[in-house]
C-alpha atoms as a PDB file:
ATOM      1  CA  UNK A   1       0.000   0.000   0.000  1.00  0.00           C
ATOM      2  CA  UNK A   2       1.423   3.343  -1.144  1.00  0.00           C
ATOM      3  CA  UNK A   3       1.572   6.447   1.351  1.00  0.00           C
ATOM      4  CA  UNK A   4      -1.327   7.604  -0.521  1.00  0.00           C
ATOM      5  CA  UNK A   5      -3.482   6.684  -3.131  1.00  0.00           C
ATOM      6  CA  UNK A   6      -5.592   8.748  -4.779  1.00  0.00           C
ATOM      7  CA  UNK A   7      -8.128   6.393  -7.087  1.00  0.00           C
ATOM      8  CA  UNK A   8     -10.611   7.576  -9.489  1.00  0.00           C
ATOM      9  CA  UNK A   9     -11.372  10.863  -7.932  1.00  0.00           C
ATOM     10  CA  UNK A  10     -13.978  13.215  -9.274  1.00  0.00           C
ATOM     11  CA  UNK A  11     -14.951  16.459  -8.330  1.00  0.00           C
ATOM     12  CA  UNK A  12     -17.770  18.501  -9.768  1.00  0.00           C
ATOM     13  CA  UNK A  13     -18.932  22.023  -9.191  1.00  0.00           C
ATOM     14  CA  UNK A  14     -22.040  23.000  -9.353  1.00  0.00           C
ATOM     15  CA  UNK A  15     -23.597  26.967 -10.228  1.00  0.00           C
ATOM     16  CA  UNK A  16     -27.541  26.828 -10.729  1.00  0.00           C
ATOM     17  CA  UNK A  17     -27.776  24.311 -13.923  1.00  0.00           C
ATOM     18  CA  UNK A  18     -24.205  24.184 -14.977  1.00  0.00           C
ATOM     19  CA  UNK A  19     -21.807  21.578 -14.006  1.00  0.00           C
ATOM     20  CA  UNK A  20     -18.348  22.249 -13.576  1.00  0.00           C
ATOM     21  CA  UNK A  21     -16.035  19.059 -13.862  1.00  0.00           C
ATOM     22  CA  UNK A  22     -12.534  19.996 -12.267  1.00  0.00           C
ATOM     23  CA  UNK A  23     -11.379  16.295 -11.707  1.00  0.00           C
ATOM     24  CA  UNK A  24     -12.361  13.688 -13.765  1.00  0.00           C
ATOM     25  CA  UNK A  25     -11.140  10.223 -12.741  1.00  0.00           C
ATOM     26  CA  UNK A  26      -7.925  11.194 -11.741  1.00  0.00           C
ATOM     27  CA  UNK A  27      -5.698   8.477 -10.203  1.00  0.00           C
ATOM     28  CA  UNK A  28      -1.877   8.792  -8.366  1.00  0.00           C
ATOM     29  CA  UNK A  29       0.171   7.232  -5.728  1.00  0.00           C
ATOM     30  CA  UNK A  30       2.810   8.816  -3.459  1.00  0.00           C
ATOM     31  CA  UNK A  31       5.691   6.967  -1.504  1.00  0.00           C
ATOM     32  CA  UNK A  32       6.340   8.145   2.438  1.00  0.00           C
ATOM     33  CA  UNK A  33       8.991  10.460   2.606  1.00  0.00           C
ATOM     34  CA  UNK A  34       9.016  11.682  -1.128  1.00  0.00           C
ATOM     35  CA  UNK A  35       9.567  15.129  -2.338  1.00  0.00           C
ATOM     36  CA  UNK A  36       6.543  15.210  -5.057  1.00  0.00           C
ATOM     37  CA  UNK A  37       6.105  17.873  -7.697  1.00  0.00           C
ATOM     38  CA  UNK A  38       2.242  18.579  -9.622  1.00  0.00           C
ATOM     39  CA  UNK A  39       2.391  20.279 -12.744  1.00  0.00           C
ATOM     40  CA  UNK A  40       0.457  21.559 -14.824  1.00  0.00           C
ATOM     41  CA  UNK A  41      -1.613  25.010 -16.733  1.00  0.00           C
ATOM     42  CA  UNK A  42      -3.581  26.990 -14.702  1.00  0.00           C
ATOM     43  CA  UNK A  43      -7.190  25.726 -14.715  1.00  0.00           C
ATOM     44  CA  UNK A  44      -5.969  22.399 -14.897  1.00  0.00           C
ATOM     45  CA  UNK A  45      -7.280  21.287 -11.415  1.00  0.00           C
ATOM     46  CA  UNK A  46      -3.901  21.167  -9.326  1.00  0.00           C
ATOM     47  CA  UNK A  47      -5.187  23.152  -6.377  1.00  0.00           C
ATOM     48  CA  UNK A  48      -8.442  20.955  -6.191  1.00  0.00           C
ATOM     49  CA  UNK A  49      -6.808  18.093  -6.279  1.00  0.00           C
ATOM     50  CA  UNK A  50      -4.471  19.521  -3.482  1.00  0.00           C
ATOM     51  CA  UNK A  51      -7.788  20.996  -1.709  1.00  0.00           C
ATOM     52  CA  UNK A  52      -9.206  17.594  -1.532  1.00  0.00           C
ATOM     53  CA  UNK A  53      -6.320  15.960  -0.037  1.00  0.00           C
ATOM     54  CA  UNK A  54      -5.650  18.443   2.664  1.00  0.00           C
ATOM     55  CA  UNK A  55      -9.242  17.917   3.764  1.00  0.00           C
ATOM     56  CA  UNK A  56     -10.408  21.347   2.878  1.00  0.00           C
ATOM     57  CA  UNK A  57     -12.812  20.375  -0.223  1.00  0.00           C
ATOM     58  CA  UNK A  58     -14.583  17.338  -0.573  1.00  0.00           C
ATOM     59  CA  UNK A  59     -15.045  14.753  -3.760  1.00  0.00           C
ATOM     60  CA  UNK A  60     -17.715  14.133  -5.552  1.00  0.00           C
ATOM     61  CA  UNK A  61     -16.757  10.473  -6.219  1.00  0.00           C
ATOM     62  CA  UNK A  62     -13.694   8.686  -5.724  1.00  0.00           C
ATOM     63  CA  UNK A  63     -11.775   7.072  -2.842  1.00  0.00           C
ATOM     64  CA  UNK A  64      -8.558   8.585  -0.992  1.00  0.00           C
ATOM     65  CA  UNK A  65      -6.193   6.967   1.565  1.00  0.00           C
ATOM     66  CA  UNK A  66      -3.351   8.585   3.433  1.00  0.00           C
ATOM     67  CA  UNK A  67      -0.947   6.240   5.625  1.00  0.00           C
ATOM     68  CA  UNK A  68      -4.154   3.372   4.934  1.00  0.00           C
ATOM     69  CA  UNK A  69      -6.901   5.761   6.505  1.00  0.00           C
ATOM     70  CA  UNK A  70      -9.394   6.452   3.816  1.00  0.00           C
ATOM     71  CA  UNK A  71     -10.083  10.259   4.414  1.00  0.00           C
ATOM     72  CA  UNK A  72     -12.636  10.344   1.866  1.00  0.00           C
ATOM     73  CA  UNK A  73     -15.320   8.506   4.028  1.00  0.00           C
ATOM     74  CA  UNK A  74     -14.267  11.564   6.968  1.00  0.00           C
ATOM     75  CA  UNK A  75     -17.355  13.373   7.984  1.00  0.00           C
ATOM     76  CA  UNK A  76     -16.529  17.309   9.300  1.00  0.00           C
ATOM     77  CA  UNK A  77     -15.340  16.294  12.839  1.00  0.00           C
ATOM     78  CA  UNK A  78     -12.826  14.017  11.654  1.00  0.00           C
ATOM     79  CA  UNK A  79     -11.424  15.910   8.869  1.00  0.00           C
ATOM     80  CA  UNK A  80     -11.144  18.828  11.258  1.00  0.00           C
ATOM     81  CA  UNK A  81      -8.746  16.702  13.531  1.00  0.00           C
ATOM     82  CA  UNK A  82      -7.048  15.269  10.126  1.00  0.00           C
ATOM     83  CA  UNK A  83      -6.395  18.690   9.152  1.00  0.00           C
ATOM     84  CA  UNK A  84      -4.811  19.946  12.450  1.00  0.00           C
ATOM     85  CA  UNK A  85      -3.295  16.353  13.412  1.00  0.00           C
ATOM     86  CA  UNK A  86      -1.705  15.085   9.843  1.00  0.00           C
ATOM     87  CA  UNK A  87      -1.313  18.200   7.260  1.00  0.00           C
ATOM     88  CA  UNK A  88       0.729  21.285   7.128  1.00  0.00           C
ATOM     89  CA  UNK A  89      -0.232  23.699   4.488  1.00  0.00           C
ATOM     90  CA  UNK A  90       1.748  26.140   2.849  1.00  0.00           C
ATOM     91  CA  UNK A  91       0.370  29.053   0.213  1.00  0.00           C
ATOM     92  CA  UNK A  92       1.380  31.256  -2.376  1.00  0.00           C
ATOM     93  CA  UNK A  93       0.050  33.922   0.367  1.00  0.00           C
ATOM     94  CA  UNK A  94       1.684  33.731   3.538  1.00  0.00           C
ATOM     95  CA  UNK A  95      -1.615  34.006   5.518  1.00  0.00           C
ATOM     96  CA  UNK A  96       0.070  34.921   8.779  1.00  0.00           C
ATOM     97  CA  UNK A  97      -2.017  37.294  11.606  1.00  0.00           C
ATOM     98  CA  UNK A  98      -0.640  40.629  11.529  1.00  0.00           C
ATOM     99  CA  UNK A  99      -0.775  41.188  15.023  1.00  0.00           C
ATOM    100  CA  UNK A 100       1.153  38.331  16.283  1.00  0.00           C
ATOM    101  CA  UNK A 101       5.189  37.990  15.972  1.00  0.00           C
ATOM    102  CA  UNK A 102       6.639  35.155  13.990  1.00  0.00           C
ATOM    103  CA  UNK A 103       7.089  33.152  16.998  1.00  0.00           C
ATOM    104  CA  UNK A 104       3.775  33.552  17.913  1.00  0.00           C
ATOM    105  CA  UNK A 105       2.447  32.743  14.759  1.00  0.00           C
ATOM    106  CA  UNK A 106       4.303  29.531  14.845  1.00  0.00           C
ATOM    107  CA  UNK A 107       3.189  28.270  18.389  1.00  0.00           C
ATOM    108  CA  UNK A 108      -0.922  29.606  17.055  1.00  0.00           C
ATOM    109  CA  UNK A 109      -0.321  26.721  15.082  1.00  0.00           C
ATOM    110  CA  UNK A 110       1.101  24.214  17.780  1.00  0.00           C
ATOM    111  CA  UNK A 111      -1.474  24.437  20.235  1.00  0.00           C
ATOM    112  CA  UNK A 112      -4.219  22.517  17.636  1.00  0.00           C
ATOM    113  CA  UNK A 113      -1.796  19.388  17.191  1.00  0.00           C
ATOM    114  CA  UNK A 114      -0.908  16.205  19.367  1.00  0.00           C
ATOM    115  CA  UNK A 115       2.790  16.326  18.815  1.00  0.00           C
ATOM    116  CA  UNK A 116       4.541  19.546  17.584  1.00  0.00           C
ATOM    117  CA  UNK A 117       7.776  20.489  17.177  1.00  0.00           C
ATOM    118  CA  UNK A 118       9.332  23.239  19.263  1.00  0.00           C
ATOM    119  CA  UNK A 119       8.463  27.043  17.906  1.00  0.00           C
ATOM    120  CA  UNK A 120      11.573  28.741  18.520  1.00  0.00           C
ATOM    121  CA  UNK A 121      13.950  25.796  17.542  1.00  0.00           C
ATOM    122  CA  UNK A 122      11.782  25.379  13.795  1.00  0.00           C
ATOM    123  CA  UNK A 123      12.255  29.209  13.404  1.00  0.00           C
ATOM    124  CA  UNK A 124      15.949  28.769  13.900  1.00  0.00           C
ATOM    125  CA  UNK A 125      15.698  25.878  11.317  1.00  0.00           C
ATOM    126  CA  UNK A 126      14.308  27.825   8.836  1.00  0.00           C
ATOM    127  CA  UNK A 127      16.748  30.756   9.699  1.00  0.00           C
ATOM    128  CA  UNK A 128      15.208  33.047  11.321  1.00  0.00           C
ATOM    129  CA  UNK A 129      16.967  33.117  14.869  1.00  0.00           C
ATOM    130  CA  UNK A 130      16.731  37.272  15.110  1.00  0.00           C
ATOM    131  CA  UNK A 131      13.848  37.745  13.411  1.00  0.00           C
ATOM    132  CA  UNK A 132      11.466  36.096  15.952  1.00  0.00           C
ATOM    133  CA  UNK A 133       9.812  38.752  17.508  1.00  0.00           C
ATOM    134  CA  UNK A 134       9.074  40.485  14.549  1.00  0.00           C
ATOM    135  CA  UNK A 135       5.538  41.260  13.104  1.00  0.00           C
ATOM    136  CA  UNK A 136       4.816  40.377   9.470  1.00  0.00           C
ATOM    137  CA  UNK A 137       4.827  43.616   8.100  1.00  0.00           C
ATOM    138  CA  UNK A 138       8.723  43.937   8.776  1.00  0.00           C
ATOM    139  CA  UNK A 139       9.537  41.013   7.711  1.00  0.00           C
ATOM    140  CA  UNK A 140      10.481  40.579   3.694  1.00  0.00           C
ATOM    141  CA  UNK A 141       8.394  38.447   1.824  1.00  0.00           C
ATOM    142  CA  UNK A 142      10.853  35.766   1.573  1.00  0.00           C
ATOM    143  CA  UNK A 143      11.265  35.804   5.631  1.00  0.00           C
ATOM    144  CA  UNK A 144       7.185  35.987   6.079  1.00  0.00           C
ATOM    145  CA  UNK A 145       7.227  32.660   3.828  1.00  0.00           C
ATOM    146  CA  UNK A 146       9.896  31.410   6.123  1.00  0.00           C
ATOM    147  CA  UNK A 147       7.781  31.902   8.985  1.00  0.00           C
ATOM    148  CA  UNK A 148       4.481  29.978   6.888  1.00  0.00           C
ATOM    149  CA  UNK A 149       7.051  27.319   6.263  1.00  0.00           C
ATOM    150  CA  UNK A 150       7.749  27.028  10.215  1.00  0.00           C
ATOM    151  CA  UNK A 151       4.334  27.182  11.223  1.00  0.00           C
ATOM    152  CA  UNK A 152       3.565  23.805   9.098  1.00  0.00           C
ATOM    153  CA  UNK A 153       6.500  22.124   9.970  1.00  0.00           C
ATOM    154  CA  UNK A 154       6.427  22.781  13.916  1.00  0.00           C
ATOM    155  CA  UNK A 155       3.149  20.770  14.015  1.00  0.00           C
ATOM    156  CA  UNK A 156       5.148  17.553  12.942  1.00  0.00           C
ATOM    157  CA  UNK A 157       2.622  16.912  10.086  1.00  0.00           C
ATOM    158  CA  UNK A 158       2.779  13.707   8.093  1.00  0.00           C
ATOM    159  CA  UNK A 159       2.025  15.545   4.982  1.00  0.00           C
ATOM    160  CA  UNK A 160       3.059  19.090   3.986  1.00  0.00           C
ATOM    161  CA  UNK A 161       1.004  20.372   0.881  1.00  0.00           C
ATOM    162  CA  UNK A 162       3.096  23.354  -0.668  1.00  0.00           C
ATOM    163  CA  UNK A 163       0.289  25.738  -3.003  1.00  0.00           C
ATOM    164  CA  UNK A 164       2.750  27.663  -5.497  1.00  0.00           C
ATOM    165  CA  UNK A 165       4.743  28.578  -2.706  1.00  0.00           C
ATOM    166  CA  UNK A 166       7.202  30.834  -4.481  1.00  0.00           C
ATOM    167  CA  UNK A 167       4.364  32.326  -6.692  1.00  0.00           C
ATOM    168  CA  UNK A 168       4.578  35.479  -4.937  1.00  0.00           C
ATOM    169  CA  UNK A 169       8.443  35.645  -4.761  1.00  0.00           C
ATOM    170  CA  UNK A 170      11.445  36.561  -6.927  1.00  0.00           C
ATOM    171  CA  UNK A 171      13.949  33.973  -8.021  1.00  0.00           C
ATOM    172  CA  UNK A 172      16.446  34.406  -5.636  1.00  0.00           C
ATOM    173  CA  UNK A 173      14.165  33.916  -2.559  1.00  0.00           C
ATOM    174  CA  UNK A 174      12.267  31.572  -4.507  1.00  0.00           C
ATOM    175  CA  UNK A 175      14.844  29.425  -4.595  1.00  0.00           C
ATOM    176  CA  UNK A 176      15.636  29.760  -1.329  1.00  0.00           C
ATOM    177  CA  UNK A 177      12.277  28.915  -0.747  1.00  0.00           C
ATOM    178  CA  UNK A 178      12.352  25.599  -2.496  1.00  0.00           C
ATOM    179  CA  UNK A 179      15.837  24.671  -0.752  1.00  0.00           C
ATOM    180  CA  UNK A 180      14.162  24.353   2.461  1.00  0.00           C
ATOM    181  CA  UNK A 181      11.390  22.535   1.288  1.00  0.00           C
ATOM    182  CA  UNK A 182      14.121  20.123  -0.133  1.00  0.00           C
ATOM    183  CA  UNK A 183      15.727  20.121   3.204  1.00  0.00           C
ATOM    184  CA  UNK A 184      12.510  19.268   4.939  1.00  0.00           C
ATOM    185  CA  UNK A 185      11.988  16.317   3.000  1.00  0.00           C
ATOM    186  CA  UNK A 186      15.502  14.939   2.996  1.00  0.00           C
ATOM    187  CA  UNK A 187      16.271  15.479   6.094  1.00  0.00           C
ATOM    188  CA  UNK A 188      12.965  14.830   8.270  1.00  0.00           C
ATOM    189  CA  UNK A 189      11.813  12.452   6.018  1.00  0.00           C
ATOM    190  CA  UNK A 190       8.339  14.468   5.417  1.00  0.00           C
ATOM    191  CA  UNK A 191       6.363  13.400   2.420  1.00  0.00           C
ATOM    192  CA  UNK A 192       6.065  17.465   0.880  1.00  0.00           C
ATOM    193  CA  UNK A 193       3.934  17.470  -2.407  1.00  0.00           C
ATOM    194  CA  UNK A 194       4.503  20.974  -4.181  1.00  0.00           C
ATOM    195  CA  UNK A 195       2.023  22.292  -6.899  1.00  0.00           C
ATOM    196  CA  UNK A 196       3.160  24.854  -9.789  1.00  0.00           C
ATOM    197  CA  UNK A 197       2.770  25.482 -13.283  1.00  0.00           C
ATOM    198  CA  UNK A 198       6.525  25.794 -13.379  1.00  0.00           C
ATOM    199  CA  UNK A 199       7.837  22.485 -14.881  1.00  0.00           C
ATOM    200  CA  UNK A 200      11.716  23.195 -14.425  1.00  0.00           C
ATOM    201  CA  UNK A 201      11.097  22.480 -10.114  1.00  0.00           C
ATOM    202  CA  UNK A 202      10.167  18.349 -12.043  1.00  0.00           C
ATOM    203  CA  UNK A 203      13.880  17.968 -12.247  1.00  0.00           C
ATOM    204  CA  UNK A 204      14.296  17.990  -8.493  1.00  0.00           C
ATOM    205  CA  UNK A 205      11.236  16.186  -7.541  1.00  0.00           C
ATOM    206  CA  UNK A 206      11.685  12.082  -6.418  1.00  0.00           C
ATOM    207  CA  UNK A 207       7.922  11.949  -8.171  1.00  0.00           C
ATOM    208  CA  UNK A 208       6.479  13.878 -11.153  1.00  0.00           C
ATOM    209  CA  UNK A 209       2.153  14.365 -11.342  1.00  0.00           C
ATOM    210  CA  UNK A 210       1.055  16.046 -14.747  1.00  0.00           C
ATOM    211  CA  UNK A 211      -1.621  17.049 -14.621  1.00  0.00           C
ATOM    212  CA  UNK A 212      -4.398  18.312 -17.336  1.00  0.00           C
ATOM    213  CA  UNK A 213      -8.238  19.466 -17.953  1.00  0.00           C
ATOM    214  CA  UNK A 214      -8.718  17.549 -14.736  1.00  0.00           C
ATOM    215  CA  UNK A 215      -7.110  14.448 -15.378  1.00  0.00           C
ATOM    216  CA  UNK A 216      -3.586  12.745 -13.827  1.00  0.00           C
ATOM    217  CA  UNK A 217      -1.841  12.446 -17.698  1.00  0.00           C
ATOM    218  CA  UNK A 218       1.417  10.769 -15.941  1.00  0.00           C
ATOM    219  CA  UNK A 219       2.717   9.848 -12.411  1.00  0.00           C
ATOM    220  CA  UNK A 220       6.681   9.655 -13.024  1.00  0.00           C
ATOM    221  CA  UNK A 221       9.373   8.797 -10.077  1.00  0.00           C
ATOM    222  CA  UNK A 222      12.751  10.277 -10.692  1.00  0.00           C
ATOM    223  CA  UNK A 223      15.265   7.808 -10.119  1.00  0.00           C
ATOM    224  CA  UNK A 224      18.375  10.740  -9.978  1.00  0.00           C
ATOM    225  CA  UNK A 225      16.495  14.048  -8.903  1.00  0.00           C
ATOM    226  CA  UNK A 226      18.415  16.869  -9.007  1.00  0.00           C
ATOM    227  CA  UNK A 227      19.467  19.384  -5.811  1.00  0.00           C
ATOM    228  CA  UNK A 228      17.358  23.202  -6.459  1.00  0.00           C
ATOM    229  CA  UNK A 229      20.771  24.230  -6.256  1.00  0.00           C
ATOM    230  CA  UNK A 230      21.669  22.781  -9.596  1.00  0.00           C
ATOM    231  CA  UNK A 231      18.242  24.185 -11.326  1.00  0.00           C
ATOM    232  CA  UNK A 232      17.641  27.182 -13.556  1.00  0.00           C
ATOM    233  CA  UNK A 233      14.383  28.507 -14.600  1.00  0.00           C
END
């Protein structure tokens, strides 16, 4: 049994008489611990799909199963606990409370989970040792994604789900970005699944999800990935 599985998942949207399909029987699997990269246009269904399996949005039809739970079958109580227990999310938009510092921001998210990480010690981490007990708004954008970054990884998820997380960044600090996602999974061992429409991040993914007008067109695994370091776009 893979990590997950994602098998024959539809999801349609419904306004008045019209039917919008954004998934259409779209199938993948994901191994524990692997760095996964979803590509594809915009419009093509990528943030559904992710929607779905952070337990935000449900399907229409389909079955999914994370670590052999089938999350699909949830009803609201129990994908409220499998969003705060088993998921870190991180989005183009940093989403961080203005009026709290980064640390606080960090341990917000700590006190909904069974078994976080320590606050200040993922700040250091993620390199921001003197930037702590700063608010957002003087923090760079690159620092305030940072600081997003620690929040999902201090609750010890056992997925991270990474929405165009350098969308709103230049390259430089993109990059940087993507290096610590990298670091997260190689190092903890975290399964991280990043969407973009960029397909030069593929090359240093350990799995490869294209994806199209709602449907999973190929579900590659990268024997040699390569390091972010190494990758030009």
């Amino acid at each position: 049994m893979s990590f997950i599985e994602f098998t024959n998942v539809k999801k349609v949207y419904k306004n008045g008489e019209v039917e919008i399909r954004a998934l259409a029987d779209a199938s993948f699997t994901v191994e524990k611990g692997e760095l996964t990269v979803i590509v594809g246009p915009s419009g093509a269904g990528k943030t559904t799909l992710l929607n779905i399996l952070g337990g935000m949005d449900r399907l229409t039809e389909g079955r999914i199963l994370l670590d052999g739970e089938e999350i699909s079958s949830y009803d609201g109580r129990k994908l409220i606990t499998y969003r705060r227990h088993d998921i870190g999310f991180v989005f183009q938009f940093y989403n961080l409370i203005e009026n709290l510092t980064a640390l606080e921001n960090v341990e917000l998210a700590t006190q909904i989970c069974t078994e976080p990480l320590e606050p200040a010690q993922v700040l250091k981490d993620v390199g921001l040792e003197e930037r702590m007990d700063n608010f957002p708004s003087q923090l760079s954008g690159g620092e305030q994604q940072r600081v997003a970054i620690a929040r999902a990884l201090a609750k010890n998820p056992k997925l991270l789900l990474c929405d165009e997380p350098t969308g709103a960044l230049d390259y430089a600090t993109g990059k940087a970005i993507l290096r610590l996602l990298e670091k997260s999974c190689r190092e903890r061992g975290m399964t991280v699944i990043i969407i973009t429409h960029n397909s030069a991040l593929c090359d240093m993914a350990d799995r490869v999800i294209r994806v199209k007008n709602g449907t999973i067109v190929s579900n590659t695994v990268n024997e040699h990935p390569v390091p972010i370091e190494e990758i030009e776009w």
